[in-house]
C-alpha atoms as a PDB file:
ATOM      1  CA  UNK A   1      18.381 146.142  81.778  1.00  0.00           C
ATOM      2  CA  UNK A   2      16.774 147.419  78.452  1.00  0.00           C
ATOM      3  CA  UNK A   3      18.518 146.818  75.277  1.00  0.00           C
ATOM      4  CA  UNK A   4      17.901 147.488  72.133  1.00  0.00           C
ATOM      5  CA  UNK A   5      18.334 143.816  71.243  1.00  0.00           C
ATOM      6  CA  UNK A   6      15.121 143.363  73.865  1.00  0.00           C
ATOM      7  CA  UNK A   7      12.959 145.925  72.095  1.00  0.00           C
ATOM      8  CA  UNK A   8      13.491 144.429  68.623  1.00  0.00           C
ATOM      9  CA  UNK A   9      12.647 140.969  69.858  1.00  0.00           C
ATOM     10  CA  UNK A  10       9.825 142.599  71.157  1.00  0.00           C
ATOM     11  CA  UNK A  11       8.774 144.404  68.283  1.00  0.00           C
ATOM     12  CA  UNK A  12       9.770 141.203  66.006  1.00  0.00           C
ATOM     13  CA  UNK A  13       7.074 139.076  68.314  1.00  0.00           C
ATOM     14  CA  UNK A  14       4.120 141.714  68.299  1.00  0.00           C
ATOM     15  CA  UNK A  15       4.631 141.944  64.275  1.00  0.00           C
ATOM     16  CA  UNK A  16       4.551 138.504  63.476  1.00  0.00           C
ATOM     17  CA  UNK A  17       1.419 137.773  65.708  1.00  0.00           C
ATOM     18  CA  UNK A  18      -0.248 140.358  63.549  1.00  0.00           C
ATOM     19  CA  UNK A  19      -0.875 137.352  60.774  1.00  0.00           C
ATOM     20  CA  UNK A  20      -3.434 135.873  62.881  1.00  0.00           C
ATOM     21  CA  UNK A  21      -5.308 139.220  62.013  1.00  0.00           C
ATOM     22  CA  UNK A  22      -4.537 139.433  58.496  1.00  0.00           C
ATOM     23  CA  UNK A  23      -8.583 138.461  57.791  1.00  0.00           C
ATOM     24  CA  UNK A  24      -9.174 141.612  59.807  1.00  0.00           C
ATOM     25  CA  UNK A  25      -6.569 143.940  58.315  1.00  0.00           C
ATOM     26  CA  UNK A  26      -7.504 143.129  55.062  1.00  0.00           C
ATOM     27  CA  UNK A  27     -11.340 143.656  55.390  1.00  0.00           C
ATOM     28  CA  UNK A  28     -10.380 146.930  56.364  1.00  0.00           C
ATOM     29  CA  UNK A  29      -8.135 147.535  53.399  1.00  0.00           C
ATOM     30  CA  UNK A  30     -11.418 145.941  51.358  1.00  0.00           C
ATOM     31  CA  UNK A  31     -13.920 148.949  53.107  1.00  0.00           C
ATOM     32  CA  UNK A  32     -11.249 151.324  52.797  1.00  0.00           C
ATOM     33  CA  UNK A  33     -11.300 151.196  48.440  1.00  0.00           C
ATOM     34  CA  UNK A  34     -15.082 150.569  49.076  1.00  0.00           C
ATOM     35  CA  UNK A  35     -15.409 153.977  50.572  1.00  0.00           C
ATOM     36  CA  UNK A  36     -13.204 155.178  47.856  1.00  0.00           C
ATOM     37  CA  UNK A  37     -15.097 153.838  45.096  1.00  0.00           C
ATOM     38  CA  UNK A  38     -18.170 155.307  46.357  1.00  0.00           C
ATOM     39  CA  UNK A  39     -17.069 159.035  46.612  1.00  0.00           C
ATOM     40  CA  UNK A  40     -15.903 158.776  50.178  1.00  0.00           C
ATOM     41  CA  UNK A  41     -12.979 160.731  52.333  1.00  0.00           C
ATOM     42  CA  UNK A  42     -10.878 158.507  54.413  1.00  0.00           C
ATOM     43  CA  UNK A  43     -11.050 160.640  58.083  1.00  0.00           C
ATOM     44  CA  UNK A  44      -8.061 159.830  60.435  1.00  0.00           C
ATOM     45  CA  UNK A  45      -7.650 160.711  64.319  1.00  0.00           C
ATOM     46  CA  UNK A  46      -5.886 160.325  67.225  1.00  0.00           C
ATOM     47  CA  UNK A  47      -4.065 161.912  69.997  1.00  0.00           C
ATOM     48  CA  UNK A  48       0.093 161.710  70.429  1.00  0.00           C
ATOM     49  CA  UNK A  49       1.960 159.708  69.025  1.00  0.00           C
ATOM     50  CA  UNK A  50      -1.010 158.511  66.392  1.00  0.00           C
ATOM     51  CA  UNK A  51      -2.438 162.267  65.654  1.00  0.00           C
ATOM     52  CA  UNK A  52       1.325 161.973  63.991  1.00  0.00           C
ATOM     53  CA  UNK A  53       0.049 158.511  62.708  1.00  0.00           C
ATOM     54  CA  UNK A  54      -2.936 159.916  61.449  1.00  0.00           C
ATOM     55  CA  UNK A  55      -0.615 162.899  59.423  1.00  0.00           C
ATOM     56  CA  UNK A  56       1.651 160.310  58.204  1.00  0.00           C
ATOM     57  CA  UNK A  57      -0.824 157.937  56.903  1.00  0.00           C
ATOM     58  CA  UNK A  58      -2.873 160.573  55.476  1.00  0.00           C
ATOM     59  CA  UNK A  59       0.088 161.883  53.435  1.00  0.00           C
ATOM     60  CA  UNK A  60       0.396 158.457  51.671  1.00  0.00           C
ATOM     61  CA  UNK A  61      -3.438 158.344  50.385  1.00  0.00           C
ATOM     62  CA  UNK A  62      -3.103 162.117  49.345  1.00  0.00           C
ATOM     63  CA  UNK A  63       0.290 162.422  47.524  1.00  0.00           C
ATOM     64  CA  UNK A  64       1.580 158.688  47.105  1.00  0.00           C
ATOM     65  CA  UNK A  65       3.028 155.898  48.593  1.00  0.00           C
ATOM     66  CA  UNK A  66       4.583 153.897  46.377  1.00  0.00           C
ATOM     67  CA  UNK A  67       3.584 154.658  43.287  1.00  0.00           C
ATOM     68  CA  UNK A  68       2.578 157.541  41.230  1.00  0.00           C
ATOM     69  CA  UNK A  69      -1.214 157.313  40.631  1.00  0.00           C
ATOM     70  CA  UNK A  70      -4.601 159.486  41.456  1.00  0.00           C
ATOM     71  CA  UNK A  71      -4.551 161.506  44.878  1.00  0.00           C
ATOM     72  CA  UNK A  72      -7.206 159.749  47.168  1.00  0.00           C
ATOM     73  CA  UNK A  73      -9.339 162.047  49.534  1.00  0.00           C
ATOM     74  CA  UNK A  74      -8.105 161.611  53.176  1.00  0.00           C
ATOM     75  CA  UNK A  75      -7.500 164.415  56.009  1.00  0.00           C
ATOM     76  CA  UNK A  76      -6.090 163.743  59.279  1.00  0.00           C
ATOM     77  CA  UNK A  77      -8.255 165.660  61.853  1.00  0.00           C
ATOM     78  CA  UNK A  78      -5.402 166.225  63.596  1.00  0.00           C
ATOM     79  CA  UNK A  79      -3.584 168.935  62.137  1.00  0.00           C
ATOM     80  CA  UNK A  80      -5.668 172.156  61.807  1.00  0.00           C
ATOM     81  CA  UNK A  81      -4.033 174.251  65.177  1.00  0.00           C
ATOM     82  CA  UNK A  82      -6.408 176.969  64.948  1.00  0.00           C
ATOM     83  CA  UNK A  83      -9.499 174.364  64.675  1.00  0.00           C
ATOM     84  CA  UNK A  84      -7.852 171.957  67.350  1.00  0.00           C
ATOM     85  CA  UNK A  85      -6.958 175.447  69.740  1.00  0.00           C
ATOM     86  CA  UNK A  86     -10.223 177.421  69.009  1.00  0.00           C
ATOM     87  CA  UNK A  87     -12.060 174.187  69.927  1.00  0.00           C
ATOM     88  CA  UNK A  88     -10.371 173.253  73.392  1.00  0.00           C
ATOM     89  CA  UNK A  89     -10.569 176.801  74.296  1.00  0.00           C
ATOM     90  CA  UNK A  90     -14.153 177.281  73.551  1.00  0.00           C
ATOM     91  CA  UNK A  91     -15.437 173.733  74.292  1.00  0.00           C
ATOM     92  CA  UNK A  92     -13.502 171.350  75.640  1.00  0.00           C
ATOM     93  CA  UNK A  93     -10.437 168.580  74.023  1.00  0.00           C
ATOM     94  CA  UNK A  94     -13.647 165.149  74.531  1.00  0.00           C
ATOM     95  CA  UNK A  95     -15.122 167.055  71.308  1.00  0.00           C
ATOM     96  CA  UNK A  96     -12.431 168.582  68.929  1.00  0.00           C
ATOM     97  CA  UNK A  97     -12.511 165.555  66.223  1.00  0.00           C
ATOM     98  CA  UNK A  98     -16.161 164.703  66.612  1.00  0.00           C
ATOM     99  CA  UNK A  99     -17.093 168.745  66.197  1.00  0.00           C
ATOM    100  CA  UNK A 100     -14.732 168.329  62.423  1.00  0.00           C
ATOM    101  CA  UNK A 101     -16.598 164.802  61.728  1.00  0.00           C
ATOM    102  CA  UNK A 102     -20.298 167.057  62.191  1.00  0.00           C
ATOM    103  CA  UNK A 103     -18.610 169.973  59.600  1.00  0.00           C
ATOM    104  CA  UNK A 104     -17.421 167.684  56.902  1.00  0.00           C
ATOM    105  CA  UNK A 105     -18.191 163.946  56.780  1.00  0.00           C
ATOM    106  CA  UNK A 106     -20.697 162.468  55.387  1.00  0.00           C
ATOM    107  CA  UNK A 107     -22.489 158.573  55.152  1.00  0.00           C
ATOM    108  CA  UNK A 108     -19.846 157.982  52.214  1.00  0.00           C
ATOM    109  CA  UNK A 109     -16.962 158.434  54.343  1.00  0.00           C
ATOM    110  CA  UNK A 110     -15.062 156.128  56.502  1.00  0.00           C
ATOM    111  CA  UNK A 111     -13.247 157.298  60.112  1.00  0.00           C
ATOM    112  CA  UNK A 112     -10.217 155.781  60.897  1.00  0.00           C
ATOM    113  CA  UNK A 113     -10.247 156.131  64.543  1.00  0.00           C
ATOM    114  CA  UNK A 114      -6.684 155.448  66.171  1.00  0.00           C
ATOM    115  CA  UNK A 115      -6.131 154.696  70.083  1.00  0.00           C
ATOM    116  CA  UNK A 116      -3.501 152.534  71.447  1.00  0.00           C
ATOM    117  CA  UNK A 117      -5.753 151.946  74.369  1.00  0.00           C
ATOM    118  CA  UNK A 118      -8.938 152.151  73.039  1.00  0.00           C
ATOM    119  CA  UNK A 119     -10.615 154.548  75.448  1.00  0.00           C
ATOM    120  CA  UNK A 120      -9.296 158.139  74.856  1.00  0.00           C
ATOM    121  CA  UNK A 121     -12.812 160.152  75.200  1.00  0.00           C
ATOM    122  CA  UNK A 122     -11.902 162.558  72.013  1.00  0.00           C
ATOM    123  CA  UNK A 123     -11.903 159.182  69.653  1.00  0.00           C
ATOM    124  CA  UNK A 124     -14.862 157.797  71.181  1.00  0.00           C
ATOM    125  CA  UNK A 125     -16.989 160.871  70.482  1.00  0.00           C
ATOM    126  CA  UNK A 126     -15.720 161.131  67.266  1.00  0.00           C
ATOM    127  CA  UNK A 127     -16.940 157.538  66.410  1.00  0.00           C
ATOM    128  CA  UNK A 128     -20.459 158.421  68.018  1.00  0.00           C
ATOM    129  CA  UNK A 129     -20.602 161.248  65.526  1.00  0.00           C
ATOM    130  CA  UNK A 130     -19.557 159.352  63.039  1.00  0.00           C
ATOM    131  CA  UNK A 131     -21.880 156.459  63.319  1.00  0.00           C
ATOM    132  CA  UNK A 132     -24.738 159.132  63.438  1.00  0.00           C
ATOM    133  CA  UNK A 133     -23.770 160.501  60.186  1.00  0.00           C
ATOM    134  CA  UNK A 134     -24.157 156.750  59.161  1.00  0.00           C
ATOM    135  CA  UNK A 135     -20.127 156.376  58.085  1.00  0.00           C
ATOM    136  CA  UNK A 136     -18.404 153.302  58.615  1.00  0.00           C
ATOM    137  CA  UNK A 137     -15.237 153.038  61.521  1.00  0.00           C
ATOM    138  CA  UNK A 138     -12.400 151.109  61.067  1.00  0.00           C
ATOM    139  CA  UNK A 139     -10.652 151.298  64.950  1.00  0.00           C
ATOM    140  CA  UNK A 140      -6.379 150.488  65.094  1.00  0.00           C
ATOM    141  CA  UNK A 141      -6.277 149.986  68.531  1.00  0.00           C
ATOM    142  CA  UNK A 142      -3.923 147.866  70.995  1.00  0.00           C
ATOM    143  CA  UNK A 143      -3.885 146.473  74.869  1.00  0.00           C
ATOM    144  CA  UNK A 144      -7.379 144.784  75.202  1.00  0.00           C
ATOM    145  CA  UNK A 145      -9.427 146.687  72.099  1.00  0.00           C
ATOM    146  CA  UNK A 146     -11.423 149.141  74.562  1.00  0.00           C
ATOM    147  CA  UNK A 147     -14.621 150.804  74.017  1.00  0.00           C
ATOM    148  CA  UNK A 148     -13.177 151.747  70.535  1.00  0.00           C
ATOM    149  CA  UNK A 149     -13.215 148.148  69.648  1.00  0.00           C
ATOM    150  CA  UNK A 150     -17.031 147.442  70.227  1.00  0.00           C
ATOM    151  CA  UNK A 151     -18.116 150.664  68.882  1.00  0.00           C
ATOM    152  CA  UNK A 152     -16.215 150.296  65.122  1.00  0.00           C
ATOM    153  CA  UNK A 153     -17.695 148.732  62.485  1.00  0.00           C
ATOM    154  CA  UNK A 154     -14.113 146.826  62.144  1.00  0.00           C
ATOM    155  CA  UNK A 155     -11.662 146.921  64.739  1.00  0.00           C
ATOM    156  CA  UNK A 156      -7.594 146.182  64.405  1.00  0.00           C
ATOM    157  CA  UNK A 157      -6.748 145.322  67.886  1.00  0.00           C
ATOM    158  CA  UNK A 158      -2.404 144.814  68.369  1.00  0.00           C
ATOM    159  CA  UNK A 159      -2.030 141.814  70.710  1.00  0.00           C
ATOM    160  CA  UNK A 160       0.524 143.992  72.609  1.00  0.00           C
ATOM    161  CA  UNK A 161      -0.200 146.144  75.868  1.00  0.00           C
ATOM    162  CA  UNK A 162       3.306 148.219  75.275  1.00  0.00           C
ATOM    163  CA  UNK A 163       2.598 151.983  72.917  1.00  0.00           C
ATOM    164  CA  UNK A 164       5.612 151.694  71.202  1.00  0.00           C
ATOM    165  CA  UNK A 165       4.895 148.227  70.229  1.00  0.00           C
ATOM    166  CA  UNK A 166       1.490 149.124  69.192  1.00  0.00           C
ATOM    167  CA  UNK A 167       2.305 152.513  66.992  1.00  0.00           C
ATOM    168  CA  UNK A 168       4.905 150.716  64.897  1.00  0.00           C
ATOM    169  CA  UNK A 169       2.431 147.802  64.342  1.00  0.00           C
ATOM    170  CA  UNK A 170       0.002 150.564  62.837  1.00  0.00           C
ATOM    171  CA  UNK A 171       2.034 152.011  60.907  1.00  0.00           C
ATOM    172  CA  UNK A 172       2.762 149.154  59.087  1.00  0.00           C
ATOM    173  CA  UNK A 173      -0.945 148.523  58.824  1.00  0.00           C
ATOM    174  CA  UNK A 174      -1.604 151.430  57.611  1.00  0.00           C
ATOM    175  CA  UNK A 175       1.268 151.367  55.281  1.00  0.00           C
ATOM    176  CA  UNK A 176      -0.019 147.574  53.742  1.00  0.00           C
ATOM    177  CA  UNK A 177      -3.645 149.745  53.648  1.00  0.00           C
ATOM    178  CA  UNK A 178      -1.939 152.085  51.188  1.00  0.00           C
ATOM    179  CA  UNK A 179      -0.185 148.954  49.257  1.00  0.00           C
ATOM    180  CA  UNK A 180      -3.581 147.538  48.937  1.00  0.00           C
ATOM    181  CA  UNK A 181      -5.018 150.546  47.466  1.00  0.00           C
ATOM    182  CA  UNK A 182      -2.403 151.419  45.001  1.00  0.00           C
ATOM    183  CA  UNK A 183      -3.095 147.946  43.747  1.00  0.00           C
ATOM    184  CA  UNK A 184      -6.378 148.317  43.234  1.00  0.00           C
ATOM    185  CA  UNK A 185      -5.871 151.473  41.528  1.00  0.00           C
ATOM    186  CA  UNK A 186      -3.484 149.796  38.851  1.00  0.00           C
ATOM    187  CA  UNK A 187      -5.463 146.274  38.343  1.00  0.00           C
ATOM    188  CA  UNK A 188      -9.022 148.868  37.421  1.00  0.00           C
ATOM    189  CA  UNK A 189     -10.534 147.452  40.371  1.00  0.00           C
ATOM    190  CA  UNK A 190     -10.888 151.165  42.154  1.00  0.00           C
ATOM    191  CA  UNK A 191     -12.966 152.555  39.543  1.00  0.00           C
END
């Protein structure tokens, strides 16, 4: 029977195993303020559960996260309806966040491509037109890593096959990834 006891030991057991990618996570966070430094928008997507990921982390760069300090260029792909609508209804869903990466990113900017399983179509294009642009791709992915790992220029794979598990370990990625920055921002080492 499922408890909530069984999730949380769960959840407790996917978190702590993410210290064995703390080297990875943190690279990230270090290309992250690079791309910032240089001029460059932080572009987030995903579908579900991390489109709301995408929003939430997003927020944080923008307005703040813990601290009051300078807003930092990010948009989450996933929120414009009438662009996400007008797209699917014209085109097709594989191309709605690769069609916004062609209309405003350019090599300065960094994708943050989010897919528990690593193989939803719609992210996968979006890195393709992102690497053509010449941008850098950081992937949060889970379960194996899927094509999303091998195609990102780094690649956060969750040692956990469950979604739940997965999503909350991103958010707290991404969360440390806004920690990191605000750091930077206050030691002089962002500008």
């Amino acid at each position: 029977m499922k408890t909530f006891i069984s999730d949380l030991e769960q959840h407790q057991r996917v978190i702590k195993q993410l210290a064995e990618l703390s080297d990875v996570i943190e690279a990230a966070g270090k290309l992250l303020i690079k791309t910032l430094k240089q001029g460059g928008k932080l572009l987030l997507c995903g579908n579900g559960g991390s489109a709301a990921d995408c929003q939430h982390i997003a927020a944080e760069f923008v307005v703040r996260y813990e601290k009051n300090r300078q807003a930092l260029a990010a948009i989450a792909l996933t929120t414009d309806s009438s662009i996400l609508t007008a797209h699917a209804n014209d085109f097709d869903f594989e191309t709605v966040f690769s069609r916004q990466v062609e209309a405003i990113a350019n090599e300065k900017d960094c994708l943050i491509a989010i897919s528990t399983s690593g193989n939803s179509k719609n992210i996968l294009k979006a890195v393709q037109a992102a690497k053509l642009k010449g941008m850098t791709v950081v992937a949060l992915t889970g379960c194996e890593g899927g094509e999303l790992s091998r195609q990102a220029t780094i690649s956060v794979i969750v040692p956990s096959m469950v979604t739940a598990r997965i999503q909350e370990a991103h958010i707290l990625i991404g969360h440390w990834w806004c920690g990191t920055i605000e750091e930077a921002l206050n030691a002089g080492n962002y500008s």
